[in-house]
PDB file of N, CA and C in Angstrom:
ATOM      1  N   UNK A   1     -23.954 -63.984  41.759  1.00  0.00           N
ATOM      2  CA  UNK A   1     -25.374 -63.989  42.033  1.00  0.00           C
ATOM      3  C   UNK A   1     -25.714 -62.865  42.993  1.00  0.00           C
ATOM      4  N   UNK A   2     -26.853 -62.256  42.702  1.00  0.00           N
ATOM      5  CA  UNK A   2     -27.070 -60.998  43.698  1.00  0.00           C
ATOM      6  C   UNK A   2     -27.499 -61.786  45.013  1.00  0.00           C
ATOM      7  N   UNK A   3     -28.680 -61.040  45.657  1.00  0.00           N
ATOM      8  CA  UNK A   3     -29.649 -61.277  46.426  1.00  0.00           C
ATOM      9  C   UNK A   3     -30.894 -61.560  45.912  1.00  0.00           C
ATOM     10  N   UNK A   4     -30.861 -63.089  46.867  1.00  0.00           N
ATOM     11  CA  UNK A   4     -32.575 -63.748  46.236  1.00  0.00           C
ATOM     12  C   UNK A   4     -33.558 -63.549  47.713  1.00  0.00           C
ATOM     13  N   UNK A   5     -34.286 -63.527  47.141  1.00  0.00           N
ATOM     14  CA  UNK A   5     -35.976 -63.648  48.379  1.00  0.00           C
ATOM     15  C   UNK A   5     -36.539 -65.846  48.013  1.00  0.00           C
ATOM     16  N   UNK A   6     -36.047 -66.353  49.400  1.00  0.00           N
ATOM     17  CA  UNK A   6     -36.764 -67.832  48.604  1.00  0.00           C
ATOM     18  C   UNK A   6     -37.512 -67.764  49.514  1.00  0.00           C
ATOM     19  N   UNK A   7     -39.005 -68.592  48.967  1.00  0.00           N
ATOM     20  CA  UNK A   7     -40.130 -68.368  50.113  1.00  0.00           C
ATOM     21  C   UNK A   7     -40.880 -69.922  49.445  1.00  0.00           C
ATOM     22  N   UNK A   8     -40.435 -70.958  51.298  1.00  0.00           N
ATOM     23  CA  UNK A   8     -41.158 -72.553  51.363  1.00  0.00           C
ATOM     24  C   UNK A   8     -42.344 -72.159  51.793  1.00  0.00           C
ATOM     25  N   UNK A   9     -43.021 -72.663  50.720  1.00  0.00           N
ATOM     26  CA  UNK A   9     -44.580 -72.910  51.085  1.00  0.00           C
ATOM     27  C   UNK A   9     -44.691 -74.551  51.148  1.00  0.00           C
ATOM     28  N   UNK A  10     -45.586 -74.433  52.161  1.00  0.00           N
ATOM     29  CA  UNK A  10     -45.930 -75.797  52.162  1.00  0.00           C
ATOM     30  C   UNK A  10     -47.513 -76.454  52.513  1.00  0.00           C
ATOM     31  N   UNK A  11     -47.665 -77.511  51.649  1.00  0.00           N
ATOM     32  CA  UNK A  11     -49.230 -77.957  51.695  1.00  0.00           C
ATOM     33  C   UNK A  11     -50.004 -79.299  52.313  1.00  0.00           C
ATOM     34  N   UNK A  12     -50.827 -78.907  52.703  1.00  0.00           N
ATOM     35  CA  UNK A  12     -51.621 -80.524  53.300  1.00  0.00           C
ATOM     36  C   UNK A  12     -52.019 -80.989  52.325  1.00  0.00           C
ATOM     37  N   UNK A  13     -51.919 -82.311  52.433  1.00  0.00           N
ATOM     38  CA  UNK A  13     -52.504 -82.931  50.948  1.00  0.00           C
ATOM     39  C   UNK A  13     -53.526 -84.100  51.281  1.00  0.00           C
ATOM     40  N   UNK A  14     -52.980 -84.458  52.760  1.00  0.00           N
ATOM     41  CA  UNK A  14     -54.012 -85.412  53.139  1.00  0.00           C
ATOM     42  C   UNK A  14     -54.323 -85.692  54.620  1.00  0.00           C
ATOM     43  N   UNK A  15     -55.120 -86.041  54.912  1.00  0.00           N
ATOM     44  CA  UNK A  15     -55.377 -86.399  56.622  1.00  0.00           C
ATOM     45  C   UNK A  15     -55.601 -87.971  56.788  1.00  0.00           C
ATOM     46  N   UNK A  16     -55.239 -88.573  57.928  1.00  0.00           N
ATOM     47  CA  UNK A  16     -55.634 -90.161  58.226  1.00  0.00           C
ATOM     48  C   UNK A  16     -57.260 -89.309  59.040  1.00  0.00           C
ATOM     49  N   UNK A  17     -57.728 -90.899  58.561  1.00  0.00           N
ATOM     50  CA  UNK A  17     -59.467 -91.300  59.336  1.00  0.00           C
ATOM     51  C   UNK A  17     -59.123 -92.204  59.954  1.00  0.00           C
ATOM     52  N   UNK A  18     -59.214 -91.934  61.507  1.00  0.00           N
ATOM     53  CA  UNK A  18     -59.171 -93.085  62.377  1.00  0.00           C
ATOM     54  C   UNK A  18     -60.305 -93.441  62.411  1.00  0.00           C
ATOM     55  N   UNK A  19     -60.518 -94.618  62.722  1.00  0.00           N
ATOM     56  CA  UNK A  19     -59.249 -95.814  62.929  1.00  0.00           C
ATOM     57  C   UNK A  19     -58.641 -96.492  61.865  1.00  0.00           C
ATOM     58  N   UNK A  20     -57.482 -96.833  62.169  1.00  0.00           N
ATOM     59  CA  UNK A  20     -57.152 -97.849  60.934  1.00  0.00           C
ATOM     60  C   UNK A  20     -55.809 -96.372  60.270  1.00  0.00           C
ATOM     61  N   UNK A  21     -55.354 -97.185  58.927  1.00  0.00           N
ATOM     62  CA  UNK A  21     -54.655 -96.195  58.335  1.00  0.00           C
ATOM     63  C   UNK A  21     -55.731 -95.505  56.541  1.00  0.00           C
ATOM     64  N   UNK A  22     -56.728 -94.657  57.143  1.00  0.00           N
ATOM     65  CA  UNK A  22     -57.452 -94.447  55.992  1.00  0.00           C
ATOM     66  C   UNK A  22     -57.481 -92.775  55.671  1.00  0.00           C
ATOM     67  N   UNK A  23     -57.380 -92.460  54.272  1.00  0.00           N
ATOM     68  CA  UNK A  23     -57.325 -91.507  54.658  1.00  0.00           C
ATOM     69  C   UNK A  23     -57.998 -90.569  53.252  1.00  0.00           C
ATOM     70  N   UNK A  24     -57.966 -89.358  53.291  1.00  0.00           N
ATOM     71  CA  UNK A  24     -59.006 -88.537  53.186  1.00  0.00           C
ATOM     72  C   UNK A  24     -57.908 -87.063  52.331  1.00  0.00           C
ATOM     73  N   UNK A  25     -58.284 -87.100  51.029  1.00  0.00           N
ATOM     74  CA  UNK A  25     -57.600 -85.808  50.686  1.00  0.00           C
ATOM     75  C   UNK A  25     -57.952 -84.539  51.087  1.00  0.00           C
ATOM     76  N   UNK A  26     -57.163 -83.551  51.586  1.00  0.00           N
ATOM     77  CA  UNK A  26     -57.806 -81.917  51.952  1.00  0.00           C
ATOM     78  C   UNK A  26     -57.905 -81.227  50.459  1.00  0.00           C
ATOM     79  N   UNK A  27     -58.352 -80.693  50.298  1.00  0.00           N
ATOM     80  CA  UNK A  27     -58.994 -79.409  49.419  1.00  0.00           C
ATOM     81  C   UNK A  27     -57.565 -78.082  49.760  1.00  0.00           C
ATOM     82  N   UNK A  28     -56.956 -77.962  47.939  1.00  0.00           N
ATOM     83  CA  UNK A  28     -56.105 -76.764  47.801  1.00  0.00           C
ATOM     84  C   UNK A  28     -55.862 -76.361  46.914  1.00  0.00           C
ATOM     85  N   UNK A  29     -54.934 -75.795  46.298  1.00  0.00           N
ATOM     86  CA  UNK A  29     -54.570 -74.916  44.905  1.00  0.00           C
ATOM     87  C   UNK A  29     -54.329 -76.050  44.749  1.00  0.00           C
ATOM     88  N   UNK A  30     -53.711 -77.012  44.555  1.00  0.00           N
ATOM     89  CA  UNK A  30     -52.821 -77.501  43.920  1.00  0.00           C
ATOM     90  C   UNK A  30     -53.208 -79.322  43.561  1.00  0.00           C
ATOM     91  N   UNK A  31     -54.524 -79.534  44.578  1.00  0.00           N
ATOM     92  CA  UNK A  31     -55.211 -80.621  44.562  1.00  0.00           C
ATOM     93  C   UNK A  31     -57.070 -80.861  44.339  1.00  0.00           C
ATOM     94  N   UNK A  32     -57.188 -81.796  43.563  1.00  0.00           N
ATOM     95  CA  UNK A  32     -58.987 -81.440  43.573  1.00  0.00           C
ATOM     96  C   UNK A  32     -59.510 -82.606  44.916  1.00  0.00           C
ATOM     97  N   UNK A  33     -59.809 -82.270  45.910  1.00  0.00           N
ATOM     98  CA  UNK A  33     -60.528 -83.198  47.071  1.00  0.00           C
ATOM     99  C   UNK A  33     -61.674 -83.353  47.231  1.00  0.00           C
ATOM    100  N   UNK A  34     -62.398 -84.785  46.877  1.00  0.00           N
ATOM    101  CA  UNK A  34     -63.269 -85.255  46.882  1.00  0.00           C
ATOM    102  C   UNK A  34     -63.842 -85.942  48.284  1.00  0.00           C
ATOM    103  N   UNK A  35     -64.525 -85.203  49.194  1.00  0.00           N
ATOM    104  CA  UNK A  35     -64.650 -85.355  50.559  1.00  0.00           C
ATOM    105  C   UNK A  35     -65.216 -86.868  51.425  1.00  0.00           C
ATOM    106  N   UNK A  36     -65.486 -87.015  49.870  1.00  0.00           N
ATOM    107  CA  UNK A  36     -66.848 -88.464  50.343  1.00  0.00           C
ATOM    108  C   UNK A  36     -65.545 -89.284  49.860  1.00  0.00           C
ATOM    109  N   UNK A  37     -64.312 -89.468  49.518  1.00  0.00           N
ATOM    110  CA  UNK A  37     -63.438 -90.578  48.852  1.00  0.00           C
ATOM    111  C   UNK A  37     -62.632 -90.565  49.807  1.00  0.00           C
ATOM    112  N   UNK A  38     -62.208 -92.198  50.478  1.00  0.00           N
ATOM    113  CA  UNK A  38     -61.798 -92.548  51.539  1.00  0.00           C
ATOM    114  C   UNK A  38     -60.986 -93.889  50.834  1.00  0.00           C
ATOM    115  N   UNK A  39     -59.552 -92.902  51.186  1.00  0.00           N
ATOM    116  CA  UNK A  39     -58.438 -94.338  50.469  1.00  0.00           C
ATOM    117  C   UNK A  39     -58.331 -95.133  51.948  1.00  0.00           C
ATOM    118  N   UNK A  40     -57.866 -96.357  51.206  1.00  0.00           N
ATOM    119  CA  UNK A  40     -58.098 -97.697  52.237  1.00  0.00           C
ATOM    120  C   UNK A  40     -56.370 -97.780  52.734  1.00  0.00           C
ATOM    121  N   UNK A  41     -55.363 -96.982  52.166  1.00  0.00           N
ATOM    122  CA  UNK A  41     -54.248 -97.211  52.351  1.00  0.00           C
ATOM    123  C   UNK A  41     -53.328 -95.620  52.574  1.00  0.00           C
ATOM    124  N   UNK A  42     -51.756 -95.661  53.389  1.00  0.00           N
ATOM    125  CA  UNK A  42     -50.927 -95.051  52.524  1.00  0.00           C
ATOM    126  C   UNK A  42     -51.541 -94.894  51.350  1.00  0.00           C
ATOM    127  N   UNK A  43     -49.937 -95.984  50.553  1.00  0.00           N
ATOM    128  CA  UNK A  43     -50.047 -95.968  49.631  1.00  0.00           C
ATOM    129  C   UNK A  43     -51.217 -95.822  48.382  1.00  0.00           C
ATOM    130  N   UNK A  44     -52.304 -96.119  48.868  1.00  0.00           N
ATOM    131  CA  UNK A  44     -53.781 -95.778  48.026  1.00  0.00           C
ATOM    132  C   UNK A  44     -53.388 -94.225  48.181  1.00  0.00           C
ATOM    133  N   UNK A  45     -53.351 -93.419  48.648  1.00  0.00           N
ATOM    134  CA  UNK A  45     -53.778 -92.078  49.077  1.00  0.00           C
ATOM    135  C   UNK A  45     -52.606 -90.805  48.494  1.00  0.00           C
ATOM    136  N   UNK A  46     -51.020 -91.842  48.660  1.00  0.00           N
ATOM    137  CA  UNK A  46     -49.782 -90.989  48.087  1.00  0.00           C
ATOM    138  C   UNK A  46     -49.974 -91.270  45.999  1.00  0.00           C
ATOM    139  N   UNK A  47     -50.451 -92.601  46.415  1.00  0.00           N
ATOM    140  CA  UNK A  47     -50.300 -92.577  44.251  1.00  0.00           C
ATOM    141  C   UNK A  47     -51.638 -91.755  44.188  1.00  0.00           C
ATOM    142  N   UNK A  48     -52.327 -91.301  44.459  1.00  0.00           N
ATOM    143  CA  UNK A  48     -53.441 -90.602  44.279  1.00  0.00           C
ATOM    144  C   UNK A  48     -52.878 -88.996  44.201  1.00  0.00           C
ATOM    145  N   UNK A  49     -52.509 -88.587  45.457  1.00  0.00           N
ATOM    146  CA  UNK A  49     -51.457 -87.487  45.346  1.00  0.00           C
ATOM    147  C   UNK A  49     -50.608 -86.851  43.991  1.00  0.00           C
ATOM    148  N   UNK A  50     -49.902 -88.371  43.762  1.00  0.00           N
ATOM    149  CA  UNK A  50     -48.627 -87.828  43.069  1.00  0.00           C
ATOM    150  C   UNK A  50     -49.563 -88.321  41.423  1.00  0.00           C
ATOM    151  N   UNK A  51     -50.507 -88.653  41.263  1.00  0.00           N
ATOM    152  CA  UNK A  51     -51.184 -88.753  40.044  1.00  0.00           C
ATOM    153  C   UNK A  51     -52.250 -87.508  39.801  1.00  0.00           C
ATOM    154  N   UNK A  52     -52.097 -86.856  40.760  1.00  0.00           N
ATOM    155  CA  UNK A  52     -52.651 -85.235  40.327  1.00  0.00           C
ATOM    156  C   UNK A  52     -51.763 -84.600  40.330  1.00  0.00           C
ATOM    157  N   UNK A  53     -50.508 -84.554  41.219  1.00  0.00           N
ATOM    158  CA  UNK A  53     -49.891 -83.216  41.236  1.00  0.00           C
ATOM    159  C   UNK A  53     -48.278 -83.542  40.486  1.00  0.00           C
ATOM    160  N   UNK A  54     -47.758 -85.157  40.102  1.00  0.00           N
ATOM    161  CA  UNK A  54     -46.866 -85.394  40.150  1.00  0.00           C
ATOM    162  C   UNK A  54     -45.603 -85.263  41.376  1.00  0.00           C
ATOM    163  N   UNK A  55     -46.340 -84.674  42.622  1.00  0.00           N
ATOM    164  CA  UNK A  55     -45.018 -84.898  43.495  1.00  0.00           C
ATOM    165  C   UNK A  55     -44.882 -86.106  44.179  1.00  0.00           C
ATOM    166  N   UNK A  56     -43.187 -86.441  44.696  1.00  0.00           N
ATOM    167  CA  UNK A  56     -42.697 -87.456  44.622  1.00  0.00           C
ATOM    168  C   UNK A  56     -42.550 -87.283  45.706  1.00  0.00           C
ATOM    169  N   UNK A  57     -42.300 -86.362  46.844  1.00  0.00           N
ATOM    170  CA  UNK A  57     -41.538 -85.714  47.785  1.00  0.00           C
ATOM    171  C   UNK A  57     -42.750 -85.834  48.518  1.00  0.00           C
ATOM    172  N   UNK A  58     -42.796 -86.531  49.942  1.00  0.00           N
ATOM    173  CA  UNK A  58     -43.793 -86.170  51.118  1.00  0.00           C
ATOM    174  C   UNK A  58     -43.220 -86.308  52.483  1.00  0.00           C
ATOM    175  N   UNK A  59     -43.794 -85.168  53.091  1.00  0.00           N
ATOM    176  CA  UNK A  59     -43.546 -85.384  54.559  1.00  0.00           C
ATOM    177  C   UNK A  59     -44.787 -85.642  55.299  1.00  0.00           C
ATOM    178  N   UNK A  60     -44.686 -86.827  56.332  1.00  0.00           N
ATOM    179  CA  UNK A  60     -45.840 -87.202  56.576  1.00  0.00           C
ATOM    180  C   UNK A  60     -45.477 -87.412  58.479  1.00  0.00           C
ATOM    181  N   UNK A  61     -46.468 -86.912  59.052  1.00  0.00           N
ATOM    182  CA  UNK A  61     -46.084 -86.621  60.663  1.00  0.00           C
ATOM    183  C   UNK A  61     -47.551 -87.689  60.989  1.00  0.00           C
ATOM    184  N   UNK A  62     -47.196 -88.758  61.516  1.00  0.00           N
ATOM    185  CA  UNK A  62     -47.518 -90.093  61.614  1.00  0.00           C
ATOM    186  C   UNK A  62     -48.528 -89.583  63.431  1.00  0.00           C
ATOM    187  N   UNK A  63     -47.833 -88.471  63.961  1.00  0.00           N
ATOM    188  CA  UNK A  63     -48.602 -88.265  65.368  1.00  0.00           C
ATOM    189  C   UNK A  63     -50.090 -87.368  65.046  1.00  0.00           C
ATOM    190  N   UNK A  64     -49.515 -86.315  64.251  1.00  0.00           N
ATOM    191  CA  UNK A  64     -50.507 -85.507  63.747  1.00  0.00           C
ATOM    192  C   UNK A  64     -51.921 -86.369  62.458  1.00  0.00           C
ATOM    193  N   UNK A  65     -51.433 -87.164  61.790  1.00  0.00           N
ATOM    194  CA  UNK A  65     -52.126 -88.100  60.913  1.00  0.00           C
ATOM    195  C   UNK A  65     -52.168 -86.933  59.792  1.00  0.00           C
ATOM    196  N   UNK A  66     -51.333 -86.037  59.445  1.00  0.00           N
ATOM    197  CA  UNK A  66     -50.924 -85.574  58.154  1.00  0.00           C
ATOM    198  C   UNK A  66     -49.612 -85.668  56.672  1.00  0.00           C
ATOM    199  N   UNK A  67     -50.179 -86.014  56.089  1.00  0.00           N
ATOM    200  CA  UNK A  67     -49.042 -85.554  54.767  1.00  0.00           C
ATOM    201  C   UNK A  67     -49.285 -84.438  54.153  1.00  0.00           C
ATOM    202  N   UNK A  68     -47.979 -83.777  54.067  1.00  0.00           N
ATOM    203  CA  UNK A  68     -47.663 -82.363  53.290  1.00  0.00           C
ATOM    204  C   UNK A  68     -46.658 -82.706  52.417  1.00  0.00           C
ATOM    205  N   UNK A  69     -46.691 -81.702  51.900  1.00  0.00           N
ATOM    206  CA  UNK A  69     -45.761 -81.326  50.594  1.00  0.00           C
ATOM    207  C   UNK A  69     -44.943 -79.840  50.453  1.00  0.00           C
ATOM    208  N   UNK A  70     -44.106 -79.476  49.773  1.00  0.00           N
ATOM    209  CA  UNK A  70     -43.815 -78.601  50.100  1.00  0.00           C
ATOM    210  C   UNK A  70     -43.102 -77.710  48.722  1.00  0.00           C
ATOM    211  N   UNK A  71     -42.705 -76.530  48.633  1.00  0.00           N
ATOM    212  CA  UNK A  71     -42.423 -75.869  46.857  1.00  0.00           C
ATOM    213  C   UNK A  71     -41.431 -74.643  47.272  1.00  0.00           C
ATOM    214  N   UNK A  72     -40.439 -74.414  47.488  1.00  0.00           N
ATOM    215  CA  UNK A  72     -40.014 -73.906  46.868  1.00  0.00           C
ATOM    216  C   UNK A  72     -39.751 -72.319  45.851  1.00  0.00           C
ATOM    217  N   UNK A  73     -39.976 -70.966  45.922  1.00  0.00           N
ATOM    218  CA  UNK A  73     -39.869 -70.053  45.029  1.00  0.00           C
ATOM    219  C   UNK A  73     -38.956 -69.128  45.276  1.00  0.00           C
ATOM    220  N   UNK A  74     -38.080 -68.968  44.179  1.00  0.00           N
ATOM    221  CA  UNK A  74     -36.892 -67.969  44.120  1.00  0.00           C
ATOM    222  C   UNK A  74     -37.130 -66.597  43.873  1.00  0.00           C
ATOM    223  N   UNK A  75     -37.302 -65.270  44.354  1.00  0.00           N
ATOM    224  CA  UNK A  75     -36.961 -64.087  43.499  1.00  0.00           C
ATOM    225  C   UNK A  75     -36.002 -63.610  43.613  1.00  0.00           C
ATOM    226  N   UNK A  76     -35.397 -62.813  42.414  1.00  0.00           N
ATOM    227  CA  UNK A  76     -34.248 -62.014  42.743  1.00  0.00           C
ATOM    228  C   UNK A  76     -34.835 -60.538  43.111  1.00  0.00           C
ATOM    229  N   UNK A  77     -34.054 -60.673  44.190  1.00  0.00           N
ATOM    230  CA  UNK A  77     -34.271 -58.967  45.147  1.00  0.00           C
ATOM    231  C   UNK A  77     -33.673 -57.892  44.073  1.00  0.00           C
ATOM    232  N   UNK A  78     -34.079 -56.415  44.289  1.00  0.00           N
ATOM    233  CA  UNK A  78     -33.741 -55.531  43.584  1.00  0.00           C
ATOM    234  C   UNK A  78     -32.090 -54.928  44.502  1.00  0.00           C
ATOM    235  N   UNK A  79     -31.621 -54.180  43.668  1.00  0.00           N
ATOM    236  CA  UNK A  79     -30.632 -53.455  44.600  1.00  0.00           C
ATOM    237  C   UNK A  79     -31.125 -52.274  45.420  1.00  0.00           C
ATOM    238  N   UNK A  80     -30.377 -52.460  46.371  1.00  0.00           N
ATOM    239  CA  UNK A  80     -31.072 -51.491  48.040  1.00  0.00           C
ATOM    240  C   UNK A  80     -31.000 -49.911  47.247  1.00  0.00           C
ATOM    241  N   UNK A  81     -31.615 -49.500  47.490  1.00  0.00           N
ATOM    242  CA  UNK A  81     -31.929 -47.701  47.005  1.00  0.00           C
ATOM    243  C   UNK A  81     -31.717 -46.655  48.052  1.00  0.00           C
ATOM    244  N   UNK A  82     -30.964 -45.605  47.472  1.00  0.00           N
ATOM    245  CA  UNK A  82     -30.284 -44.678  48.397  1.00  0.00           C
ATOM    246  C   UNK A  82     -31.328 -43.846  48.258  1.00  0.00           C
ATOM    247  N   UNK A  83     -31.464 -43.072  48.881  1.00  0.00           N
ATOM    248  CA  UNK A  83     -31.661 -41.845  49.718  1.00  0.00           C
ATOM    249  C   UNK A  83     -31.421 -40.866  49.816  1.00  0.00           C
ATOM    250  N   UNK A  84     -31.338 -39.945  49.363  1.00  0.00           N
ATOM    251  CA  UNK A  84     -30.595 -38.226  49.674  1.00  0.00           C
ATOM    252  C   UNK A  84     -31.309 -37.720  50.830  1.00  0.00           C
ATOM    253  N   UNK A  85     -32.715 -38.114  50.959  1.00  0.00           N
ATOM    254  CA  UNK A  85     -32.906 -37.556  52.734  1.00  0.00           C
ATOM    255  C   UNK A  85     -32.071 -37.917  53.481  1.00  0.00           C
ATOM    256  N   UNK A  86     -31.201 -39.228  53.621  1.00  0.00           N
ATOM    257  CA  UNK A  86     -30.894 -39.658  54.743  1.00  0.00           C
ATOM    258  C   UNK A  86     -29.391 -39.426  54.765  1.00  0.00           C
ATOM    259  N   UNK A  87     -28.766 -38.772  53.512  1.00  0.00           N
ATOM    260  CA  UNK A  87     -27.653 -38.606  52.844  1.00  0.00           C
ATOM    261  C   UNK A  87     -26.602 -39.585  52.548  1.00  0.00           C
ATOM    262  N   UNK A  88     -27.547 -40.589  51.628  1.00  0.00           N
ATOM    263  CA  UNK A  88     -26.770 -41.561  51.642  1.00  0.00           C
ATOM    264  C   UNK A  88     -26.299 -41.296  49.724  1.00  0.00           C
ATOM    265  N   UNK A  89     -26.652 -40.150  49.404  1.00  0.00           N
ATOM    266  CA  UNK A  89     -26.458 -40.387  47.979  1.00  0.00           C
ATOM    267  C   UNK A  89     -25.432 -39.075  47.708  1.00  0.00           C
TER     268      UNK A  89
END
């Protein structure tokens, strides 16, 4: 295998509404968020998630009152290119 470039992106998918555990999808590529729709649960809010985007995978930071998600992309790098200015050729 040569040299790869991998680059984690990662996304908000939802915010808690205090008080209580309610919460509120953010707006992204990858989700349609409806601002006025206020899940009554978690779980209301992750099957909502994973029934638009199919992901299964969440990280959720319980201090901050966010869930993210996160992807993943591979490229393969080119081979490094010489130079005759620098006299490497």
């Amino acid at each position: 295998m040569g040299n790869q470039l991998s680059i984690e992106l990662e996304y908000l998918l939802a915010s808690r509404i205090p008080p209580g555990d309610r919460w509120n999808l953010a707006s992204s590529d990858i989700i349609q968020a409806d601002s006025t729709i206020i899940y009554e649960s978690l779980t209301d809010v992750l099957d909502e998630i994973h029934q638009q985007t199919g992901i299964k995978q969440f990280y959720i930071d319980a201090v901050a009152g966010t869930i993210h998600s996160t992807s993943t992309s591979t490229t393969p790098l080119s081979a490094n290119r010489q130079y005759s200015l620098y006299g490497e050729t």
